[in-house]
Protein backbone atom coordinates (compact mmCIF):
# COMPACT_ATOMS: atom_id res chain seq x y z
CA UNK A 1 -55.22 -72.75 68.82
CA UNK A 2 -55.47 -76.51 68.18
CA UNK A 3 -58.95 -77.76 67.14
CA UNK A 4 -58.80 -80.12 69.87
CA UNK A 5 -57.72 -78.07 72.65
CA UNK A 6 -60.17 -75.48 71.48
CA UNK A 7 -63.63 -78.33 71.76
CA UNK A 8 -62.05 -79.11 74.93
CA UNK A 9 -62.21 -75.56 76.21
CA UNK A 10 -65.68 -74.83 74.42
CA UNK A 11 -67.56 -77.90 76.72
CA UNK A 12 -66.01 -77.00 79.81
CA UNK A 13 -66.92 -73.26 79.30
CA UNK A 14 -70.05 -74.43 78.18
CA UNK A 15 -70.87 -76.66 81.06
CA UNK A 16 -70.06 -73.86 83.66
CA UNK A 17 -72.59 -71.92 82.56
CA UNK A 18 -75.34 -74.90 82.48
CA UNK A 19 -74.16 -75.47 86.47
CA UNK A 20 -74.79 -71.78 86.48
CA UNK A 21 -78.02 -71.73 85.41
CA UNK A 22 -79.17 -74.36 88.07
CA UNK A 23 -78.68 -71.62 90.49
CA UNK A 24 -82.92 -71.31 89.28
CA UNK A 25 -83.11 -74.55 90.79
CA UNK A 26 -85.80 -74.14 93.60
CA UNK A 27 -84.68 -75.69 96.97
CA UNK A 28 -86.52 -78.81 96.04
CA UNK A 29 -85.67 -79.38 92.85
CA UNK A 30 -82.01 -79.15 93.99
CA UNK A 31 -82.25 -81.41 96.48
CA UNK A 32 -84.29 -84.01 93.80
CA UNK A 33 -82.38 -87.58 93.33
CA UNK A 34 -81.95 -88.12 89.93
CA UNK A 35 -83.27 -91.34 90.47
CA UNK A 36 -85.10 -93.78 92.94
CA UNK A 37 -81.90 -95.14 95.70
CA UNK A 38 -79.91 -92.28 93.74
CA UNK A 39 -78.37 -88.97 94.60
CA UNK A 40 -80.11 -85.40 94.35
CA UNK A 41 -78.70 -82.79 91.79
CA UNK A 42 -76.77 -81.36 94.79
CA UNK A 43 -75.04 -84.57 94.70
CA UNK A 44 -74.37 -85.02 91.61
CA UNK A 45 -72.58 -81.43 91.15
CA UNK A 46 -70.77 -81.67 94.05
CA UNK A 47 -69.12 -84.95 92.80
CA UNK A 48 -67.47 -82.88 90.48
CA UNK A 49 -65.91 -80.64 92.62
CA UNK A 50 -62.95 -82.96 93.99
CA UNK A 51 -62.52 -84.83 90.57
CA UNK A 52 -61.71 -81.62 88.73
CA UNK A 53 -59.07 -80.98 91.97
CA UNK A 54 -57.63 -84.26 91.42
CA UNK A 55 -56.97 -83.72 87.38
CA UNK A 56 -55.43 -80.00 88.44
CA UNK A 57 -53.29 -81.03 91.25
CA UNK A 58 -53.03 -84.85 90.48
CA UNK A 59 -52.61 -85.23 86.70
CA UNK A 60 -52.15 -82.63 84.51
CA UNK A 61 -48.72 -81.16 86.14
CA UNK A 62 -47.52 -85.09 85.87
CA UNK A 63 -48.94 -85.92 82.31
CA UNK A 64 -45.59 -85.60 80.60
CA UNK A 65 -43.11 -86.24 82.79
CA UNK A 66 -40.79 -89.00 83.33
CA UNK A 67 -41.84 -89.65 86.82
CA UNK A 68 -45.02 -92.05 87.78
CA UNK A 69 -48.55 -90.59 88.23
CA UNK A 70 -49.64 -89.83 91.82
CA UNK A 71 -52.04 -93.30 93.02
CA UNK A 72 -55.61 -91.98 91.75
CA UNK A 73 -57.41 -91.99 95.14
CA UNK A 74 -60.28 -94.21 96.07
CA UNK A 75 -63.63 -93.67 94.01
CA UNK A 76 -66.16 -94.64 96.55
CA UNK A 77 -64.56 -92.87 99.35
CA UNK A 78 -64.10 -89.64 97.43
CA UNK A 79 -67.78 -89.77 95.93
CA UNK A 80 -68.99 -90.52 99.28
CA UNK A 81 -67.09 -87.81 100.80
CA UNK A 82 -68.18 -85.46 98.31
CA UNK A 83 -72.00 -86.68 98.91
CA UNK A 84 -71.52 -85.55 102.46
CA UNK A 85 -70.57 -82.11 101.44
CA UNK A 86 -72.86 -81.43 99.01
CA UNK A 87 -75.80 -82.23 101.60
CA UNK A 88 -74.46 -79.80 103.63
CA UNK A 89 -73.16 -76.63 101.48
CA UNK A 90 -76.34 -74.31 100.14
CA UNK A 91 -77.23 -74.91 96.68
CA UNK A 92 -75.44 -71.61 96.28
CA UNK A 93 -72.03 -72.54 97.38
CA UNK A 94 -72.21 -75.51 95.71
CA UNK A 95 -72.19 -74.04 92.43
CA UNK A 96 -69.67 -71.50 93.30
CA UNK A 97 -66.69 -74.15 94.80
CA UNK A 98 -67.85 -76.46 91.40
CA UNK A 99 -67.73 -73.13 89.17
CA UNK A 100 -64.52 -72.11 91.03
CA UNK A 101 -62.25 -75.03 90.62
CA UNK A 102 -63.47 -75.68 87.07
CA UNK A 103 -62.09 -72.21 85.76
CA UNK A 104 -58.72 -73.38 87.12
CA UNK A 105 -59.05 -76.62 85.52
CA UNK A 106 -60.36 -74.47 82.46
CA UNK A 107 -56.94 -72.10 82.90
CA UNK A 108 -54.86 -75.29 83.51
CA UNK A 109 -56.16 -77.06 80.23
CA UNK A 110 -55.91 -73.44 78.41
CA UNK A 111 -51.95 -73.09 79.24
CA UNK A 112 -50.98 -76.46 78.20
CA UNK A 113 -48.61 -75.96 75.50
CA UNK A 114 -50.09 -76.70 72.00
CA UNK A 115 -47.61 -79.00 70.75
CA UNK A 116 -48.52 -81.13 73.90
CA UNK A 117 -51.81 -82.02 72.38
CA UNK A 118 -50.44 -84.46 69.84
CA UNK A 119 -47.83 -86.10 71.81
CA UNK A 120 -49.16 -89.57 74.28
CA UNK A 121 -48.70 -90.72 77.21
CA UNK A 122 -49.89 -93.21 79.60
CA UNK A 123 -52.55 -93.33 82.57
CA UNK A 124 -51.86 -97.18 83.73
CA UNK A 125 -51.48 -99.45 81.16
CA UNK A 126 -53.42 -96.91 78.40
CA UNK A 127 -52.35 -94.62 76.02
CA UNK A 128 -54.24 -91.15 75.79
CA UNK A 129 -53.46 -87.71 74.79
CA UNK A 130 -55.06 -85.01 75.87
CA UNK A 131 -57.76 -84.75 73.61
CA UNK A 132 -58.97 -88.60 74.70
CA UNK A 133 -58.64 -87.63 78.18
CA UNK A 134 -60.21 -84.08 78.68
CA UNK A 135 -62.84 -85.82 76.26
CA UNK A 136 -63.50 -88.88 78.77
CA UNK A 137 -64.57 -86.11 81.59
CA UNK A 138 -66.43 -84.13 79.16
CA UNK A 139 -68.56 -87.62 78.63
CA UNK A 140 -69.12 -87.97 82.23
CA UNK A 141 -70.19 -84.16 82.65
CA UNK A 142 -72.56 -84.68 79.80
CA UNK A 143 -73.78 -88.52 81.42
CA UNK A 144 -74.24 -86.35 84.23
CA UNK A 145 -76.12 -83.29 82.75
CA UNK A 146 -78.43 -85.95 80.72
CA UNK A 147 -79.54 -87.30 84.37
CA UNK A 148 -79.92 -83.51 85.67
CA UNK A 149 -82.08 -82.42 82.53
CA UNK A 150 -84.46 -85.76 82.94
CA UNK A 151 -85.39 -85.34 86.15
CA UNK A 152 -85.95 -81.70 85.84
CA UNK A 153 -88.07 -82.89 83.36
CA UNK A 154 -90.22 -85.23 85.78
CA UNK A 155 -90.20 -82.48 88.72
C-alpha cells in the first residue's frame, strides 16, 4: 500500500477511536464549549459529520475526472446547521452518525486506486493530490481534537 495512503488511513482510524472514547464524556462535559462565545464538544463533533458527507458524495467520486467539481456548499450555513443537530442528538448518537460516515469516508479513501495517489488535480485554482488533501482534514480533526483535549483538561 502507498506510504501515503497508508498515514492517511492510520489518522482517520485513529481519530475514530478518540471520538469513541468520548462516549466517557459525562453529560456535562459533552455539552462543555471549548471556549468562552464557542461551541460545546457536541458541537464540535457534529461539525464533522456533514463535512466528511460532502468529501464522500461531493469530492472524491469527482477528483479525477474531466468534469467540474460540484459548488462546495456554504460554510456558515452547513456549520450552523450542523450546530443545530448536534444540540439536539444524545451524545450517543452523535458519535455513532460521526463514527458511521467516517468508516465510509475511511472505505472510500481505502479503495482509491494506488496509482491515483501520485497523480494531481485541482480544487479551484490549487493543485493537490490526495495526500495534501486527506492531510488538510486530518489538520482540522487534529485543530479540533487539540480544543477537545484542553478543555477536558479545564473541566
Amino acid at each position: 500500500m502507498n506510504e501515503t495512503k497508508k498515514q492517511i488511513l492510520l489518522h482517520f482510524k485513529d481519530f475514530v477511536d478518540r471520538v469513541e472514547d468520548l462516549k466517557y464524556l459525562s453529560e456535562e462535559q459533552w455539552r462543555s464549549p471549548i471556549d468562552k462565545g464557542q461551541w460545546s464538544i457536541a458541537e464540535v463533533i457534529g461539525h464533522l459529520i456533514p463535512w466528511d458527507e460532502f468529501v464522500l458524495r461531493q469530492r472524491i467520486p469527482y477528483l479525477f475526472k474531466e468534469t467540474q467539481l460540484p459548488k462546495g456548499p456554504d460554510t456558515e450555513q452547513i456549520n450552523n446547521q450542523a450546530s443545530v443537530d448536534s444540540k439536539r442528538r444524545t451524545k450517543e448518537e452523535t458519535i455513532e452518525v460521526f463514527i458511521e460516515g467516517r468508516k465510509n469516508l475511511i472505505n472510500a479513501i481505502d479503495n482509491l486506486e494506488e496509482d491515483l495517489w501520485t497523480q494531481d488535480f485541482i480544487i479551484g485554482e490549487v493543485e493537490l493530490t490526495l495526500f495534501s488533501y486527506f492531510f488538510s482534514i486530518a489538520e482540522h480533526d487534529e485543530h479540533h481534537f487539540g480544543q477537545i483535549q484542553r478543555v477536558l483538561r479545564l473541566v
